[in-house]
PDB file of N, CA and C in Angstrom:
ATOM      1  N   UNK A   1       0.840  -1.211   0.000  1.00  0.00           N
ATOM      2  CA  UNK A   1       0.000   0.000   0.000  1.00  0.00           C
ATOM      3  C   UNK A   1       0.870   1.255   0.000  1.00  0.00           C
ATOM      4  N   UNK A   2       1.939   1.421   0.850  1.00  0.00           N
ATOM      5  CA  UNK A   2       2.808   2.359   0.630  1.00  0.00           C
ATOM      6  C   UNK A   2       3.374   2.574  -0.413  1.00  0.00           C
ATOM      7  N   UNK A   3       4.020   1.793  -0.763  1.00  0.00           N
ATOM      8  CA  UNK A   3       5.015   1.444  -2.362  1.00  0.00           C
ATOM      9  C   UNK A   3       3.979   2.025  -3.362  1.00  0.00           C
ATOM     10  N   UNK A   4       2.852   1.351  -3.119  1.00  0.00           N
ATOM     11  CA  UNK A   4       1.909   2.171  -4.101  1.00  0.00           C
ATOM     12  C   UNK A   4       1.445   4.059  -4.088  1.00  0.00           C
ATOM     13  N   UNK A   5       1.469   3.903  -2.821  1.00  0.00           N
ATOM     14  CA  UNK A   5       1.098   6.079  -2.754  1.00  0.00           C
ATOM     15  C   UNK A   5       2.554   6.326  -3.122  1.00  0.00           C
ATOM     16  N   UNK A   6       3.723   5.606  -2.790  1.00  0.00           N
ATOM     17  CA  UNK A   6       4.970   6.069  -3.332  1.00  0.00           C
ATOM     18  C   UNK A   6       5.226   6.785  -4.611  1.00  0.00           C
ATOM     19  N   UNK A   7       4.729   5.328  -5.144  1.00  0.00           N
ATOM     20  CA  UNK A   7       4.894   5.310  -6.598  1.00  0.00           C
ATOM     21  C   UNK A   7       3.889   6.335  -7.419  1.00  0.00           C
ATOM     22  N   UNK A   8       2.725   6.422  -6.550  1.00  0.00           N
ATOM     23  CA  UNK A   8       1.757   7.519  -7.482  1.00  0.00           C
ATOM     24  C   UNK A   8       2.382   9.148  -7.164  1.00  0.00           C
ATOM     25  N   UNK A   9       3.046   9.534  -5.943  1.00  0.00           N
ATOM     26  CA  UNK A   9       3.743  10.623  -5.827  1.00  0.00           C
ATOM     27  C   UNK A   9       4.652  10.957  -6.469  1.00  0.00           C
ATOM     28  N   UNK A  10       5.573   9.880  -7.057  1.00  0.00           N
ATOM     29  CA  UNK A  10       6.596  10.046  -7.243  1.00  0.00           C
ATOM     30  C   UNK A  10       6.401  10.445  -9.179  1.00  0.00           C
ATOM     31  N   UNK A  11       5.222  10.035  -9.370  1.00  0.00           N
ATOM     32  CA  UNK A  11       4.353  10.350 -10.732  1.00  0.00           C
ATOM     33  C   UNK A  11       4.260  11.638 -10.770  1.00  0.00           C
ATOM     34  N   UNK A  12       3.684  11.989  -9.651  1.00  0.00           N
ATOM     35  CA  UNK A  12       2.891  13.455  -9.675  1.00  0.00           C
ATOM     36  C   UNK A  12       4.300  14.175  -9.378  1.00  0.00           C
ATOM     37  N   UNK A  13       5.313  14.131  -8.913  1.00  0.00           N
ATOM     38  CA  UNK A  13       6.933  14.576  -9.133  1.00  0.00           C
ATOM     39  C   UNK A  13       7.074  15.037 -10.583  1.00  0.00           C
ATOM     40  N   UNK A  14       7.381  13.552 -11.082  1.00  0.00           N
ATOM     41  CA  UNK A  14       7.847  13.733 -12.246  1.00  0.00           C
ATOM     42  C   UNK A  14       6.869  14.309 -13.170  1.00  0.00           C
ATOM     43  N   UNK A  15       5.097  14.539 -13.424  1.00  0.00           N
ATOM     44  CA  UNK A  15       4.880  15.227 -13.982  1.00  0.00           C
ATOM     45  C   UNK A  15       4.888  16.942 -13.960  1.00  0.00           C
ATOM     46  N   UNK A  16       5.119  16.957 -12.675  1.00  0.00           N
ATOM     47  CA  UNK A  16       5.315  18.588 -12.370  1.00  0.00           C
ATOM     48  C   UNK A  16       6.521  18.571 -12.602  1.00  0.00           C
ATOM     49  N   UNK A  17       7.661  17.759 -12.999  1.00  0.00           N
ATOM     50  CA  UNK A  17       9.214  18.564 -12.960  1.00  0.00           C
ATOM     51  C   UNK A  17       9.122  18.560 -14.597  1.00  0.00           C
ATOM     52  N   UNK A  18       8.247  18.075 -15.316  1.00  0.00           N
ATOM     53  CA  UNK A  18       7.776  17.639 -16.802  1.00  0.00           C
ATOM     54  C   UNK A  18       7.316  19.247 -17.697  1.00  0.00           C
ATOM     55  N   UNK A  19       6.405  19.519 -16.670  1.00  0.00           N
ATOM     56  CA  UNK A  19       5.665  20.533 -16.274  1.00  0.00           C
ATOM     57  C   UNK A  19       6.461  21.590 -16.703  1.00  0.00           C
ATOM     58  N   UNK A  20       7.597  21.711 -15.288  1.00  0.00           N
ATOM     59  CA  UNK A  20       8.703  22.978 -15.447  1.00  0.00           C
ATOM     60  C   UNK A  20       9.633  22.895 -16.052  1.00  0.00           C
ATOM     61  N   UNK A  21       9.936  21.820 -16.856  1.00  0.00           N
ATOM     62  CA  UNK A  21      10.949  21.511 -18.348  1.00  0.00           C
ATOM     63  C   UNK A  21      10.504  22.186 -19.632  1.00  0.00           C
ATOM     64  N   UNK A  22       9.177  21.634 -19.667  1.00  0.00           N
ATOM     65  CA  UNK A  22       7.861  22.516 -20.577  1.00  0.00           C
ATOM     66  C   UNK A  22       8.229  23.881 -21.067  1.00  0.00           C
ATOM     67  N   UNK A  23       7.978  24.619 -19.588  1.00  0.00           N
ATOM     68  CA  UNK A  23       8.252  26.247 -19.352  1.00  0.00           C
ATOM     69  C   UNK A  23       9.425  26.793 -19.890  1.00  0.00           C
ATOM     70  N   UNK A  24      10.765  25.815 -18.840  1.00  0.00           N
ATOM     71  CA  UNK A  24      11.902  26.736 -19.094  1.00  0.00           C
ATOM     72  C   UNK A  24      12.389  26.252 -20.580  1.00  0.00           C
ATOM     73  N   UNK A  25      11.880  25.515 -20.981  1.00  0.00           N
ATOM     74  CA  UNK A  25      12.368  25.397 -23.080  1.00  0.00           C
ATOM     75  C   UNK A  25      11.525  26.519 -23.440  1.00  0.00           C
ATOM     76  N   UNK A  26      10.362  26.737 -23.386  1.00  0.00           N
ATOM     77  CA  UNK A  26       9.697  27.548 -23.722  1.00  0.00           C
ATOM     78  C   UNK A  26      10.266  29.305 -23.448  1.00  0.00           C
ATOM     79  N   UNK A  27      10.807  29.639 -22.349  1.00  0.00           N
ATOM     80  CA  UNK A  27      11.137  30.648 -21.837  1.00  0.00           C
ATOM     81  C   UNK A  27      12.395  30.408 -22.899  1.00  0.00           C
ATOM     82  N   UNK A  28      13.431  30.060 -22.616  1.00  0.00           N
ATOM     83  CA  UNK A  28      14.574  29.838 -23.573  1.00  0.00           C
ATOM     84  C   UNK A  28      14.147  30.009 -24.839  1.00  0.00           C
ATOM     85  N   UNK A  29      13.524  29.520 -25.744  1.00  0.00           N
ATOM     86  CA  UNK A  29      13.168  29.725 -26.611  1.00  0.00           C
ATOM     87  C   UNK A  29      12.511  31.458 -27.247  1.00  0.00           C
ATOM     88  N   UNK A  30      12.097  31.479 -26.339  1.00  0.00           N
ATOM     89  CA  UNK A  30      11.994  32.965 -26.467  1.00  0.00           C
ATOM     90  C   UNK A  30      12.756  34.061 -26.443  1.00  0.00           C
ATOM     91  N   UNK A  31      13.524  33.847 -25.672  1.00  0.00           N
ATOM     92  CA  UNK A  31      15.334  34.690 -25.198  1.00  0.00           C
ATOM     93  C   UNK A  31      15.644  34.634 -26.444  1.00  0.00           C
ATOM     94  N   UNK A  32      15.779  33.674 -27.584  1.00  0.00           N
ATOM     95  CA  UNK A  32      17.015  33.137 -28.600  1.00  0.00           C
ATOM     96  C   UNK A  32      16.223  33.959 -29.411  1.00  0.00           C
ATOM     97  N   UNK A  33      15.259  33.905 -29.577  1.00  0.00           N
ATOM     98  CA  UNK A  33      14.016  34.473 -30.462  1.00  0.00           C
ATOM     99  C   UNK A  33      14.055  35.572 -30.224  1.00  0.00           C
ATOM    100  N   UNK A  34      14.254  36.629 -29.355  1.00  0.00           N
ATOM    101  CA  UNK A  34      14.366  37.924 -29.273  1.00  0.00           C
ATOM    102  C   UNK A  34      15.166  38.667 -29.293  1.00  0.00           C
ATOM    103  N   UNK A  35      16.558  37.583 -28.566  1.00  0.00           N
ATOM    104  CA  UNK A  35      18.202  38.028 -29.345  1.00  0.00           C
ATOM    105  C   UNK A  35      17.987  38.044 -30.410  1.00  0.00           C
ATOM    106  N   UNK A  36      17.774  36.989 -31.520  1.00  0.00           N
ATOM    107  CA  UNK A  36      18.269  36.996 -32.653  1.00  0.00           C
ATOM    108  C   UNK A  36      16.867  38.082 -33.620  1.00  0.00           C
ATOM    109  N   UNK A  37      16.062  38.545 -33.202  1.00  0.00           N
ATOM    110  CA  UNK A  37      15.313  39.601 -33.637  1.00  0.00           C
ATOM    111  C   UNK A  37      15.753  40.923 -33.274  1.00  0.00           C
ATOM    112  N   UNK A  38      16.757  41.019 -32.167  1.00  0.00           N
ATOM    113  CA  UNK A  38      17.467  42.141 -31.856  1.00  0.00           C
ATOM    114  C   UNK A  38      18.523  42.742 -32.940  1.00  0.00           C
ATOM    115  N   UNK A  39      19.592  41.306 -32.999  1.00  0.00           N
ATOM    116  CA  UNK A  39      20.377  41.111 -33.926  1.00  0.00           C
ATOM    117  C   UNK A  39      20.047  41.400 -35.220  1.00  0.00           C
ATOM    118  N   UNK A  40      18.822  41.181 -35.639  1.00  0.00           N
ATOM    119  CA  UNK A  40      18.289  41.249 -36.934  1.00  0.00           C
ATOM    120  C   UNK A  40      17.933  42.757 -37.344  1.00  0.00           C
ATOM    121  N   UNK A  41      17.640  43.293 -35.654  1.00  0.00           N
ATOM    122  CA  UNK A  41      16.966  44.819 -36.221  1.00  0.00           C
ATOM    123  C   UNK A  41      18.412  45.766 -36.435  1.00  0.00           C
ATOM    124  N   UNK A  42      18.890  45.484 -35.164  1.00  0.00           N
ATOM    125  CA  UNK A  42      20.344  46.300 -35.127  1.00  0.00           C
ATOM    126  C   UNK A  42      21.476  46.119 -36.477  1.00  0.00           C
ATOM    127  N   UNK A  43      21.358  45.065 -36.933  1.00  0.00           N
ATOM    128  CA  UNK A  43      22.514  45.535 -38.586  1.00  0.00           C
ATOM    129  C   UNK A  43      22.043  45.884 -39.477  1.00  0.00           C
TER     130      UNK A  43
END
């Protein structure tokens, strides 16, 4: 019974750290995207 709430927590872990992998590619992605639109305006 334990092993089992373990194992379902340890789910709900890994989908929230899933979660905030999601974000920070997303956030990153945007940085590169706005450097290189910076870059683009400035030459």
């Amino acid at each position: 019974m334990s092993k089992n709430s373990f194992f379902i927590s340890s789910k709900n872990m890994l989908g929230r750290a899933h979660k905030i992998i999601n974000i920070v590619s997303v956030f990153f992605q945007l940085c590169f995207f706005v450097l290189h639109c910076r870059n683009f305006f400035l030459t």
